[in-house]
PDB file of N, CA and C in Angstrom:
ATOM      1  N   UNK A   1     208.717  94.340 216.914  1.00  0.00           N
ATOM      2  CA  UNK A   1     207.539  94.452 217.744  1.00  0.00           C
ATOM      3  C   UNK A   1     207.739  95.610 218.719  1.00  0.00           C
ATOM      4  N   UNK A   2     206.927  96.542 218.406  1.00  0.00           N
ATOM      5  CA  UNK A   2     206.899  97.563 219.645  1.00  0.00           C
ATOM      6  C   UNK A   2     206.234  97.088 221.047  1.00  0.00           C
ATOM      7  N   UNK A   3     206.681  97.057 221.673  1.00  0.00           N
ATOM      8  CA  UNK A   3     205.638  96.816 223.705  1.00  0.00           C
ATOM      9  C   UNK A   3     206.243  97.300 224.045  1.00  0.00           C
ATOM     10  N   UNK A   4     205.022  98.652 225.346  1.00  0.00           N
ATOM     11  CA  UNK A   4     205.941  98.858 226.115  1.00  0.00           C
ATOM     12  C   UNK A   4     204.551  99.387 226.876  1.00  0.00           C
ATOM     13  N   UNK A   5     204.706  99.499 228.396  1.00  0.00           N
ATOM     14  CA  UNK A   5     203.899  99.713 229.698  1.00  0.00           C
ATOM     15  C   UNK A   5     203.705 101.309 230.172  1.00  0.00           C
ATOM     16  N   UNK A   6     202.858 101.109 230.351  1.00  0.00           N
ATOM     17  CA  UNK A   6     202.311 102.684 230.833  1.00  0.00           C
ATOM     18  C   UNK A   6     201.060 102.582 231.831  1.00  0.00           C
ATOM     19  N   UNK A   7     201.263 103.610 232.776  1.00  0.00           N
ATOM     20  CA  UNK A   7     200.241 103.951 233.791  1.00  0.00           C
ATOM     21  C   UNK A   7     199.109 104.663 233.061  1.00  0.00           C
ATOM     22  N   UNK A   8     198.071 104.341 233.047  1.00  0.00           N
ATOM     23  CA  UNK A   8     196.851 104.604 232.853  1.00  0.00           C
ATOM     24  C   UNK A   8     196.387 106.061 233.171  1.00  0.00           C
ATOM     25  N   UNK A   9     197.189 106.503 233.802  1.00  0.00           N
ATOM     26  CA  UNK A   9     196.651 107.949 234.559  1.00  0.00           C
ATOM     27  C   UNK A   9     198.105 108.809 233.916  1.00  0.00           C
ATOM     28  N   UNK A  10     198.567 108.377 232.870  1.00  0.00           N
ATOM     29  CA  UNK A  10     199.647 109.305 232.074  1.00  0.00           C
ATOM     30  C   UNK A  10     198.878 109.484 230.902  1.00  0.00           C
ATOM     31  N   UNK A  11     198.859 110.789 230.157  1.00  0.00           N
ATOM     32  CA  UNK A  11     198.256 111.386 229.263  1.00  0.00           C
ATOM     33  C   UNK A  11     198.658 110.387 227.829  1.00  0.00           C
ATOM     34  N   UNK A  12     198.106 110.248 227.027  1.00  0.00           N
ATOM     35  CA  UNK A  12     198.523 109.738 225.762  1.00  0.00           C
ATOM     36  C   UNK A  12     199.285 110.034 225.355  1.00  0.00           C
ATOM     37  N   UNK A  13     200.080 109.661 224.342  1.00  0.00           N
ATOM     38  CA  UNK A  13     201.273 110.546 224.140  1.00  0.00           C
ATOM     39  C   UNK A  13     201.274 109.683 222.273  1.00  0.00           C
ATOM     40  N   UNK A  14     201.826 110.470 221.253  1.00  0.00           N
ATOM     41  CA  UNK A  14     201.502 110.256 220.055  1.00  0.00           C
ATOM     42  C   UNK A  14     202.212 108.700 220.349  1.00  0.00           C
ATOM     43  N   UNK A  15     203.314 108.271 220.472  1.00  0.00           N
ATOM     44  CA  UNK A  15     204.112 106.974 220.447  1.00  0.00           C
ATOM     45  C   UNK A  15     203.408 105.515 221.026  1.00  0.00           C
ATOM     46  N   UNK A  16     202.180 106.141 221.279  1.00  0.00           N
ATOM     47  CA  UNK A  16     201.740 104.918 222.303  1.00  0.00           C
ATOM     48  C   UNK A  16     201.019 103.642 221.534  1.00  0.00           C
ATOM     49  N   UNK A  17     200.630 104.165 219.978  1.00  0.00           N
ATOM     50  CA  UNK A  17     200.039 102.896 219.487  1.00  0.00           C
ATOM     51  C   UNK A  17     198.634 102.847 219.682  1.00  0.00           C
ATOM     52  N   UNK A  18     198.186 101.529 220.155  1.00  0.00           N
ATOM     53  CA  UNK A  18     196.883 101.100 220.368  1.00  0.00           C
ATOM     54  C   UNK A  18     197.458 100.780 221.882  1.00  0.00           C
ATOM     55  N   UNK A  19     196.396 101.603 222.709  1.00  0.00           N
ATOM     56  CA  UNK A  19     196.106 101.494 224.223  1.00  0.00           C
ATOM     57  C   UNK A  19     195.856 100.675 224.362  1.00  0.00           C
ATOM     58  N   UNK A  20     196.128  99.422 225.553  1.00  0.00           N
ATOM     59  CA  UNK A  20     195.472  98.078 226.334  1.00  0.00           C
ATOM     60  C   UNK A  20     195.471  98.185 227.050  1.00  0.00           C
ATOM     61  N   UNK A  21     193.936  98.469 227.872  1.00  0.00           N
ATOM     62  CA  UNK A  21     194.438  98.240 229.509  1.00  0.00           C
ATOM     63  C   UNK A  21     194.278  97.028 229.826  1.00  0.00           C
ATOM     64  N   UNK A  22     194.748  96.838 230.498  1.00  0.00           N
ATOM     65  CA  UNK A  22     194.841  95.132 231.042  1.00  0.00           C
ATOM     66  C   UNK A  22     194.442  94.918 232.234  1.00  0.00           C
ATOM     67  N   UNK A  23     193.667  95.884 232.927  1.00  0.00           N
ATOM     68  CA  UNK A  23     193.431  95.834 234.484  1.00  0.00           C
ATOM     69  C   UNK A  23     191.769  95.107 234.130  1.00  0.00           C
ATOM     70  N   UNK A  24     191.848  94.283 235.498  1.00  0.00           N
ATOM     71  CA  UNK A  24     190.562  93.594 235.277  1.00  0.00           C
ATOM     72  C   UNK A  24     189.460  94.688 235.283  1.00  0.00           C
ATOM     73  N   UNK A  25     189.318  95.431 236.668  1.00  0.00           N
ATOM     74  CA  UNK A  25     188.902  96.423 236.931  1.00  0.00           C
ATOM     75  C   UNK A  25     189.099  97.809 236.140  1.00  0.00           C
ATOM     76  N   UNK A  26     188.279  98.728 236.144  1.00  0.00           N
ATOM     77  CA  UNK A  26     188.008  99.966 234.986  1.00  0.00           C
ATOM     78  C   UNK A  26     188.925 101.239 236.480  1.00  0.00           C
ATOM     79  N   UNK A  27     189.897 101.863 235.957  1.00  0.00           N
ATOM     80  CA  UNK A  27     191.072 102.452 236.888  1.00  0.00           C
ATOM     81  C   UNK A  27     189.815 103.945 237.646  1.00  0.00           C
ATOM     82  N   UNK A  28     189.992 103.759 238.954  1.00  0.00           N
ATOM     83  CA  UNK A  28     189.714 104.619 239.636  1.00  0.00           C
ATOM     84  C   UNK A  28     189.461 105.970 238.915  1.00  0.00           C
ATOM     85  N   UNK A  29     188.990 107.105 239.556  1.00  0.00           N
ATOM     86  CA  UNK A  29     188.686 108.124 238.941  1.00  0.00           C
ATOM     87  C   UNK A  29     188.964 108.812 237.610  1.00  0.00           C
ATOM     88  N   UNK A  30     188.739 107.942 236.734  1.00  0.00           N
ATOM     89  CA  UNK A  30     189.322 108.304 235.358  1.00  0.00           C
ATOM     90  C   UNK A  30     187.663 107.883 234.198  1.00  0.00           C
ATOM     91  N   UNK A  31     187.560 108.884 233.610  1.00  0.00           N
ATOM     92  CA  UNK A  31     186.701 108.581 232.583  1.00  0.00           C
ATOM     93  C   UNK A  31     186.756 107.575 231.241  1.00  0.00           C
ATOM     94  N   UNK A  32     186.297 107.290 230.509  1.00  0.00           N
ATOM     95  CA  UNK A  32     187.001 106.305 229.340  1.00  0.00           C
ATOM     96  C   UNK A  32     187.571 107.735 228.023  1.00  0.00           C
ATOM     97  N   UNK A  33     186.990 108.612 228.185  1.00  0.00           N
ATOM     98  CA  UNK A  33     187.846 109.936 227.565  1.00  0.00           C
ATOM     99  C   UNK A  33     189.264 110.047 228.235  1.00  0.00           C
ATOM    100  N   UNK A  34     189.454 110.373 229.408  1.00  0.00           N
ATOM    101  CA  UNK A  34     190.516 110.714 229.705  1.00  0.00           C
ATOM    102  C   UNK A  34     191.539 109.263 229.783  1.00  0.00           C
ATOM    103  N   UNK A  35     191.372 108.222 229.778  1.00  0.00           N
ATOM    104  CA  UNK A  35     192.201 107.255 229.647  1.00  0.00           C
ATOM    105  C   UNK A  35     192.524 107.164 227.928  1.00  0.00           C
ATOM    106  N   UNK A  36     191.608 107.242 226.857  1.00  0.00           N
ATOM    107  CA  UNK A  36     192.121 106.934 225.999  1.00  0.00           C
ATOM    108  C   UNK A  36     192.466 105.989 225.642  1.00  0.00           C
ATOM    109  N   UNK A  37     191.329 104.748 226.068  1.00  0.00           N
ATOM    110  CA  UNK A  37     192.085 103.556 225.761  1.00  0.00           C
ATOM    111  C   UNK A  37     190.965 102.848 224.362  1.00  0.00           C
ATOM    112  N   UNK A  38     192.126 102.140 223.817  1.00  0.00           N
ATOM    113  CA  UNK A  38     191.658 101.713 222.445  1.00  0.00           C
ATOM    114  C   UNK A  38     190.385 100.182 222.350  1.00  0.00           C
ATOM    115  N   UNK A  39     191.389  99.235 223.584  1.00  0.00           N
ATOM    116  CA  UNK A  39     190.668  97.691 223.862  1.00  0.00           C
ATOM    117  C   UNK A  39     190.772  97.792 225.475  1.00  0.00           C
ATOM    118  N   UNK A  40     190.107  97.196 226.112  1.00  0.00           N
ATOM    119  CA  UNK A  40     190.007  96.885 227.221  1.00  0.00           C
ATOM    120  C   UNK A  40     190.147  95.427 227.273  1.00  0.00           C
ATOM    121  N   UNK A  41     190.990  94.435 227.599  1.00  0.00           N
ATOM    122  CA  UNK A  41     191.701  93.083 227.613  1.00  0.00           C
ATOM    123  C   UNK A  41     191.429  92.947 229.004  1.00  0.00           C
ATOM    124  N   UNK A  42     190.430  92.927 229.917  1.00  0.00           N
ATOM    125  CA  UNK A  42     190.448  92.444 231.515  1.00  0.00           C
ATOM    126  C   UNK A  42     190.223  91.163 231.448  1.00  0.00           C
ATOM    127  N   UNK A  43     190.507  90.269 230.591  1.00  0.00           N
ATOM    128  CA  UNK A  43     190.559  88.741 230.689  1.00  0.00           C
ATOM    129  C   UNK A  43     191.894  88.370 230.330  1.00  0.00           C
ATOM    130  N   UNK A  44     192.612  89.513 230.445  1.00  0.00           N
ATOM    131  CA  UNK A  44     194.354  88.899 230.479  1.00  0.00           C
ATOM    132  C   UNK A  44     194.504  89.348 231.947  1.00  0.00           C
ATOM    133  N   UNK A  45     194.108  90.221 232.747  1.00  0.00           N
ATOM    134  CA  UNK A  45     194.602  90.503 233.795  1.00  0.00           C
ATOM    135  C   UNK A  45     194.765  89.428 234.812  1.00  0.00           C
ATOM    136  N   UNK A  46     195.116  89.654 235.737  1.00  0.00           N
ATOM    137  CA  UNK A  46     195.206  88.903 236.845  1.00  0.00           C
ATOM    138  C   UNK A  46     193.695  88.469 237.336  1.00  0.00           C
ATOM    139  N   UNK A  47     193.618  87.223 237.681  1.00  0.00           N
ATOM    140  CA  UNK A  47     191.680  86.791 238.326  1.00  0.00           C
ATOM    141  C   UNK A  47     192.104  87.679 239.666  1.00  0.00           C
ATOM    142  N   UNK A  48     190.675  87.799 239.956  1.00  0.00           N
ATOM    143  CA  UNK A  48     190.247  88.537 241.332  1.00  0.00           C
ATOM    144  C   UNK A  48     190.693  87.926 242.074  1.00  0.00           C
ATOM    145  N   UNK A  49     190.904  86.383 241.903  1.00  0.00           N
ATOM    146  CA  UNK A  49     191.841  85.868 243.658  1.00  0.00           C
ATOM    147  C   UNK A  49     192.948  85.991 243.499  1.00  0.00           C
ATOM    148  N   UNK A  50     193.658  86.104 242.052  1.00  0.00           N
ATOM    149  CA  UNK A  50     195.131  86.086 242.672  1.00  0.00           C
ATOM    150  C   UNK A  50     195.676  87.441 242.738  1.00  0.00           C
ATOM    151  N   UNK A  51     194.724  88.736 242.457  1.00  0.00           N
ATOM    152  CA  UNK A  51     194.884  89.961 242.842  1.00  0.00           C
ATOM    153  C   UNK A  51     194.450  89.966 244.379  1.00  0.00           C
ATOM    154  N   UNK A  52     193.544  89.442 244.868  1.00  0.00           N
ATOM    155  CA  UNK A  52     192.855  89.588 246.266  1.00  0.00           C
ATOM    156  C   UNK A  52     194.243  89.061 246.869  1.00  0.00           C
ATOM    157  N   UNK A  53     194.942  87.858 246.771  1.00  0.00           N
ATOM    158  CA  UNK A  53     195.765  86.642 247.589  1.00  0.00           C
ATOM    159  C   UNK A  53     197.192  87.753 247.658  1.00  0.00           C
ATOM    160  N   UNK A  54     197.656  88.686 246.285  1.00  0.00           N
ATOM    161  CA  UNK A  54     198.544  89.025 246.760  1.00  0.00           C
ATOM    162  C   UNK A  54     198.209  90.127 247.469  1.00  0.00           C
ATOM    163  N   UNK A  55     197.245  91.586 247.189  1.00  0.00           N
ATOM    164  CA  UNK A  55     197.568  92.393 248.068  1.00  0.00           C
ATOM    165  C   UNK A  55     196.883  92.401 249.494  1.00  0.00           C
ATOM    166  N   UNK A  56     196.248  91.173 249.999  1.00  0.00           N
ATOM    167  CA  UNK A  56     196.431  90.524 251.070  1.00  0.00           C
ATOM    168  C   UNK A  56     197.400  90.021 252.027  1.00  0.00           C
ATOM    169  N   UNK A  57     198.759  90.307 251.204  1.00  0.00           N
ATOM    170  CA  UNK A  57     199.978  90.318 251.630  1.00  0.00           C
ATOM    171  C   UNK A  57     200.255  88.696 252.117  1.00  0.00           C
ATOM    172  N   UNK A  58     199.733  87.874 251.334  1.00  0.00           N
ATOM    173  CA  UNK A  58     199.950  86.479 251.465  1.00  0.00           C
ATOM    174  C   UNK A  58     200.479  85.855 250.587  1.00  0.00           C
ATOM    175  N   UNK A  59     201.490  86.607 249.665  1.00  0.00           N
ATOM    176  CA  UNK A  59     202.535  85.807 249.065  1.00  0.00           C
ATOM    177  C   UNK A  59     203.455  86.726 248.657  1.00  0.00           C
ATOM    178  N   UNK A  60     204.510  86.690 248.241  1.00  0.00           N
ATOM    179  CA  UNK A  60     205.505  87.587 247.560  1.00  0.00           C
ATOM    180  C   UNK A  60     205.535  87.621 245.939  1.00  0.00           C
ATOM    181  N   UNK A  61     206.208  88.512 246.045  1.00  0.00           N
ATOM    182  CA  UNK A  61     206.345  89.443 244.871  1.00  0.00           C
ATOM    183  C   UNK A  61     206.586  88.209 243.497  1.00  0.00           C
ATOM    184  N   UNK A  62     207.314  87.180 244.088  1.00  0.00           N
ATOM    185  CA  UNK A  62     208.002  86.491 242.946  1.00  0.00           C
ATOM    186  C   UNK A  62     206.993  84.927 242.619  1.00  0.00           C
ATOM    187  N   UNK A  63     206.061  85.088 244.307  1.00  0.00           N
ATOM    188  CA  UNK A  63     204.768  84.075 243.735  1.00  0.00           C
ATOM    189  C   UNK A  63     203.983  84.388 242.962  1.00  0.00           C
ATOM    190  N   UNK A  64     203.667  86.300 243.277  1.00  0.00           N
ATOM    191  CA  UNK A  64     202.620  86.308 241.849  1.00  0.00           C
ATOM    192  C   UNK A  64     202.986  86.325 240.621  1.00  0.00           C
ATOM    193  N   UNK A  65     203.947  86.565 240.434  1.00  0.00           N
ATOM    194  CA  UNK A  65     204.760  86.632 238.858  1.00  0.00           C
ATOM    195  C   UNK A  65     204.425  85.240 238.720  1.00  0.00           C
ATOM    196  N   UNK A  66     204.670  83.927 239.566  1.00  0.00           N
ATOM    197  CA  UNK A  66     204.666  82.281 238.937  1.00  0.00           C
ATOM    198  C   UNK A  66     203.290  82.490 238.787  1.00  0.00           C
ATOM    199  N   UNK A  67     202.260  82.400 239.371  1.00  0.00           N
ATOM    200  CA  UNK A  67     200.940  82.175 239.281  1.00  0.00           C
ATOM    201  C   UNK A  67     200.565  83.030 238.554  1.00  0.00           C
ATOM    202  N   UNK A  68     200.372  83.768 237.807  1.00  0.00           N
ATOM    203  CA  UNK A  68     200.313  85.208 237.049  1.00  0.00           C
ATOM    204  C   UNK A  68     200.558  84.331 235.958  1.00  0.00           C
ATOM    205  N   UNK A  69     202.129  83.971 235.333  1.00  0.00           N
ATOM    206  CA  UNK A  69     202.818  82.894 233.780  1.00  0.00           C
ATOM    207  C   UNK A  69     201.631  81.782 233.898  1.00  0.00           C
ATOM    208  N   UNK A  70     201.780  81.290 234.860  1.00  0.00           N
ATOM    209  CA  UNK A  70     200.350  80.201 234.520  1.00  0.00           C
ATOM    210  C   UNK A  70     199.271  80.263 234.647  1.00  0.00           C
ATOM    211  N   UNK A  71     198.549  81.634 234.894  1.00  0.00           N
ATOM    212  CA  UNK A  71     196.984  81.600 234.591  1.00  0.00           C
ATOM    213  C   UNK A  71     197.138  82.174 232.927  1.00  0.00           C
ATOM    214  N   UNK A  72     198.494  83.127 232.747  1.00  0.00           N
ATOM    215  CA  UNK A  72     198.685  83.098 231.054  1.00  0.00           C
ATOM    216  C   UNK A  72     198.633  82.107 230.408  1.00  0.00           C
ATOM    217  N   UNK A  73     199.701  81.037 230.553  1.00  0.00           N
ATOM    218  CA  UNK A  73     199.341  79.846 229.746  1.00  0.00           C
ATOM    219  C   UNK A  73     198.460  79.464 229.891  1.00  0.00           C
ATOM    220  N   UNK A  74     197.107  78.985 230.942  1.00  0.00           N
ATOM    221  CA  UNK A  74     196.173  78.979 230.956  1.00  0.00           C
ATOM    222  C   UNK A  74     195.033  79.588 229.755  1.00  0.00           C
ATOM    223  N   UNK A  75     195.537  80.386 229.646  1.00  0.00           N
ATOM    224  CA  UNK A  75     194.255  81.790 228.494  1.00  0.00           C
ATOM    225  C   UNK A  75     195.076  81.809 227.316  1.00  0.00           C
ATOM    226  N   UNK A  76     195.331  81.249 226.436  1.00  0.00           N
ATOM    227  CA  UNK A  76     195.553  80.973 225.178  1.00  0.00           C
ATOM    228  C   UNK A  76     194.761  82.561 224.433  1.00  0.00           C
ATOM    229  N   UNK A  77     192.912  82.457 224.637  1.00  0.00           N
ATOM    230  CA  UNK A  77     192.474  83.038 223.778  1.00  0.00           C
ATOM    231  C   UNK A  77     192.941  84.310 224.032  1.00  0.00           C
ATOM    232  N   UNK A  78     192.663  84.852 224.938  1.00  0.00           N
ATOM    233  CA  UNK A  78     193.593  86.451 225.755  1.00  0.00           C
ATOM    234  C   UNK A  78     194.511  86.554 224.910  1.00  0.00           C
ATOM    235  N   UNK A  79     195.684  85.700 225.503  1.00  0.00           N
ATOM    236  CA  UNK A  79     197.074  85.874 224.871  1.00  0.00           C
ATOM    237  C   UNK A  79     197.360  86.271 223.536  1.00  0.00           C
ATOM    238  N   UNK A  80     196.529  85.437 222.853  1.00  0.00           N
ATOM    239  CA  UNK A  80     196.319  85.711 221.272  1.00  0.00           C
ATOM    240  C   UNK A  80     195.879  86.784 220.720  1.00  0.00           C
ATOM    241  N   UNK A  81     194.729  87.099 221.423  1.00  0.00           N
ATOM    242  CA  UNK A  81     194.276  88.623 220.643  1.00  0.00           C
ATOM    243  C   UNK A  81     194.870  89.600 220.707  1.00  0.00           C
ATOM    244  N   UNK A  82     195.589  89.365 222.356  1.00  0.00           N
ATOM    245  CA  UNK A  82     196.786  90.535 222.081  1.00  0.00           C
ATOM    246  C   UNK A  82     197.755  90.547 221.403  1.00  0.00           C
ATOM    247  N   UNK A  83     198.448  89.209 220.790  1.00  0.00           N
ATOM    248  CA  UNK A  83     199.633  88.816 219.912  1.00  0.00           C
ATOM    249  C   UNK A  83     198.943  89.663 218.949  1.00  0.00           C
ATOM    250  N   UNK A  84     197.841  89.010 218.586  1.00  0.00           N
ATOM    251  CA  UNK A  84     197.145  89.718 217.280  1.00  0.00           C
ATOM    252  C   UNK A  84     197.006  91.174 217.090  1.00  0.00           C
ATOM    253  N   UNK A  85     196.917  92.160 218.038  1.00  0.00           N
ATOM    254  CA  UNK A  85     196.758  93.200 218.233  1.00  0.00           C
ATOM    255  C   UNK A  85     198.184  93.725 217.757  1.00  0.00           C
ATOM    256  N   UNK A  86     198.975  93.725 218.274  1.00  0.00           N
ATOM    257  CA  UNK A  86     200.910  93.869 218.539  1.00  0.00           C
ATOM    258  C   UNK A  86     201.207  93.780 216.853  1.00  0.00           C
ATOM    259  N   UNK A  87     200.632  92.741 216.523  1.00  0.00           N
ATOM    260  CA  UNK A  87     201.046  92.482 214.934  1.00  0.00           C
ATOM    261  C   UNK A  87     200.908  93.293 213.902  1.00  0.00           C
ATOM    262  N   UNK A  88     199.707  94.213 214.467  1.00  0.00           N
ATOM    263  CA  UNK A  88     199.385  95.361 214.021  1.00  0.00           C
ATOM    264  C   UNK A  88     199.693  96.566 213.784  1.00  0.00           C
ATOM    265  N   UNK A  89     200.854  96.768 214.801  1.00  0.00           N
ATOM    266  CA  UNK A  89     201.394  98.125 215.265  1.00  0.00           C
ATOM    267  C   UNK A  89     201.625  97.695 216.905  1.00  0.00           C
ATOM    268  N   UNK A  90     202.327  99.133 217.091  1.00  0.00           N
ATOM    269  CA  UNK A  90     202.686  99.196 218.279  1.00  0.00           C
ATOM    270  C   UNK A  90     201.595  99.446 219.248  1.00  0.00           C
ATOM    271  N   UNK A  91     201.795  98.370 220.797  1.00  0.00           N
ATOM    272  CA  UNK A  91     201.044  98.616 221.405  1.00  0.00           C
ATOM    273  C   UNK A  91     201.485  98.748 222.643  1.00  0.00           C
ATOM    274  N   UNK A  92     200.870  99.783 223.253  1.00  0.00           N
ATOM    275  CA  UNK A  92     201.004 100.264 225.060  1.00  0.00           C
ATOM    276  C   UNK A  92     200.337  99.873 226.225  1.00  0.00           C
ATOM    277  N   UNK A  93     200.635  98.842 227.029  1.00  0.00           N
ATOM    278  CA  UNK A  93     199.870  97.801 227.645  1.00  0.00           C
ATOM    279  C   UNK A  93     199.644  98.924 229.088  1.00  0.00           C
ATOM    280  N   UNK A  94     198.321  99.412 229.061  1.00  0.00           N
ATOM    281  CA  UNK A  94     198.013  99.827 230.220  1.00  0.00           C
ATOM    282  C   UNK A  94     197.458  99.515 231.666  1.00  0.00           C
ATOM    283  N   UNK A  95     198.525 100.084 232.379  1.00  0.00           N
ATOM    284  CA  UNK A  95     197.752  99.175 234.117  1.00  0.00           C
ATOM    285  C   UNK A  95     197.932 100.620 234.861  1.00  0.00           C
ATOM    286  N   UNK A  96     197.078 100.237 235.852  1.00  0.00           N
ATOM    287  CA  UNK A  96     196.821 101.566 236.986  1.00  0.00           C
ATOM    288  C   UNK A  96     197.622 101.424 238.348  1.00  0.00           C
ATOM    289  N   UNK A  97     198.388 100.430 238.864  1.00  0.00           N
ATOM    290  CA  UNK A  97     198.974 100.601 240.325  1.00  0.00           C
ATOM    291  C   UNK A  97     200.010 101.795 240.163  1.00  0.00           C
ATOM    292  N   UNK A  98     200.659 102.154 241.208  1.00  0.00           N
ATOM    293  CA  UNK A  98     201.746 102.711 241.339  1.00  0.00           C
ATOM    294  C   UNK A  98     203.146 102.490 241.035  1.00  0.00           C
ATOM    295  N   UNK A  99     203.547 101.103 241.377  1.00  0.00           N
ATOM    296  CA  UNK A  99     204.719 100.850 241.065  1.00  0.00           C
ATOM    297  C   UNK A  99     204.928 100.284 239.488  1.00  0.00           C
ATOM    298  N   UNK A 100     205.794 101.199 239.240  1.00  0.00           N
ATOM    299  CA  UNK A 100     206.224 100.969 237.360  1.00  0.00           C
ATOM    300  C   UNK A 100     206.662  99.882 237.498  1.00  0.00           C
ATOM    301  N   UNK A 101     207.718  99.246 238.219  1.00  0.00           N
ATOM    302  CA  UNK A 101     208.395  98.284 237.828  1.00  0.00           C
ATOM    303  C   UNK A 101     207.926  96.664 237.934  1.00  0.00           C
ATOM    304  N   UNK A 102     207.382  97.018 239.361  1.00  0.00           N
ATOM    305  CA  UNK A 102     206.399  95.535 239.780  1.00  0.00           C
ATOM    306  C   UNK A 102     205.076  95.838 239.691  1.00  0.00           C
ATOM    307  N   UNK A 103     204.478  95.757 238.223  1.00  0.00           N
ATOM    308  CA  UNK A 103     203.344  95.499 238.479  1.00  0.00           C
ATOM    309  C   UNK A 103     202.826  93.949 236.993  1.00  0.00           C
ATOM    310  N   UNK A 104     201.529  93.628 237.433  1.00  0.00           N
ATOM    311  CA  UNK A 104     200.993  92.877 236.137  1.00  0.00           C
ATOM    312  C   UNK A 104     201.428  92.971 235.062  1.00  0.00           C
ATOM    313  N   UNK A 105     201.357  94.420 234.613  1.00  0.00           N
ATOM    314  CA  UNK A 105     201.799  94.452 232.497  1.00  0.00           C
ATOM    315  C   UNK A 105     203.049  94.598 233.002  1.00  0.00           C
ATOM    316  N   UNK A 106     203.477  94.692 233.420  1.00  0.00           N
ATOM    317  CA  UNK A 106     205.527  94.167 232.738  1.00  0.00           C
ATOM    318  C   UNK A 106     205.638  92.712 232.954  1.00  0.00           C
ATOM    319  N   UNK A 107     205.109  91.924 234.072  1.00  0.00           N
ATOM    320  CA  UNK A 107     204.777  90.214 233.852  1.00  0.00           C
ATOM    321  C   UNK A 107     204.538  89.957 232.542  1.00  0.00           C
ATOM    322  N   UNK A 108     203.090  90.543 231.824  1.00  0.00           N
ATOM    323  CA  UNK A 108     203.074  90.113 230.627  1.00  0.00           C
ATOM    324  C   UNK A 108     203.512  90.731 229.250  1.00  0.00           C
ATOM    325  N   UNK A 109     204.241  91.958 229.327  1.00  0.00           N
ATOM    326  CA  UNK A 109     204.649  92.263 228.618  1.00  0.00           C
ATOM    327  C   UNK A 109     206.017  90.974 227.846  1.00  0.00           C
ATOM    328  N   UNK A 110     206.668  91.276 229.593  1.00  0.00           N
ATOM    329  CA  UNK A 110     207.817  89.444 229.662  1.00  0.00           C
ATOM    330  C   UNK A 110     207.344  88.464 228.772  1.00  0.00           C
ATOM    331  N   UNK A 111     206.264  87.952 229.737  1.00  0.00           N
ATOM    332  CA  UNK A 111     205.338  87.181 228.670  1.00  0.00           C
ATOM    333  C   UNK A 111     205.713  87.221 227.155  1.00  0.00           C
ATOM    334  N   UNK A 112     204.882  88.236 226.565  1.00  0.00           N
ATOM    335  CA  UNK A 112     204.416  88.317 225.184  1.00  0.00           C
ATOM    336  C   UNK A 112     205.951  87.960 224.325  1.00  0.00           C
ATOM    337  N   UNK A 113     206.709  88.732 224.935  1.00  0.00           N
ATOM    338  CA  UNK A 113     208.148  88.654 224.673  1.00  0.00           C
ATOM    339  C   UNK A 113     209.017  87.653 224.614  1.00  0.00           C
ATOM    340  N   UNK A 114     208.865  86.686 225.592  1.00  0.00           N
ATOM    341  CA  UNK A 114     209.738  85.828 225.430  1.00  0.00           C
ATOM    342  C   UNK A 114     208.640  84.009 225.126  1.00  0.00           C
ATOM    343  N   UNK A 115     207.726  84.064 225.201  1.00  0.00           N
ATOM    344  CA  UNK A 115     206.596  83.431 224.911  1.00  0.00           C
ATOM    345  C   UNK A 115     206.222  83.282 223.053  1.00  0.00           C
ATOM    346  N   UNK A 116     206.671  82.684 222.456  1.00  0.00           N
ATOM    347  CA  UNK A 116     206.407  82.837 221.099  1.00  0.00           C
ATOM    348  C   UNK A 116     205.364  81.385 220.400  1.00  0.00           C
TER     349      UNK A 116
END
């Protein structure tokens, strides 16, 4: 299984597969040309409150990761289409924050990964 995470505002690059963005929201100043994205999956992302609750700065880093795994298990159908997608070829789970390391798609990349 190929997965692997990429910022939305990095150019395509031949290795990337089928694009997912996973942001609920459509990424700031970017066209749907210049993103290049294949599916748009904003019903895997994070819900609007538990994006609002964390960068409200009312929980830490390691609450949204818990609440994040269980609105996944929660969404079965999400989860699946992306399994389904992956099965296909390689796919590049796209999100727009800044930080590579802590953000949403590496939660579910984890996810997809160790979740069978």
């Amino acid at each position: 299984m190929q997965l692997k995470t990429k910022r939305v505002y990095e150019p395509k690059a031949d290795g990337d597969g089928m694009r997912v963005l996973v942001n609920r929201l459509w990424p700031r100043g970017l066209t749907k040309a210049e993103a290049a994205v294949d599916l748009w999956l904003k019903d895997i992302a994070p819900t609007t409150e538990l994006r609002r609750w964390f960068h409200a700065d009312e929980g830490t880093w390691e609450e949204f990761r818990e609440r994040y795994l269980a609105e996944l298990d929660g969404n079965p159908e999400a989860v699946d289409l992306l399994r389904q997608r992956i099965a296909e070829g390689p796919v590049t789970l796209l999100y727009s924050v800044k930080d590579e390391a802590r953000n949403h798609a590496e939660i579910l990349k984890g996810y997809i990964l160790t979740h069978r």
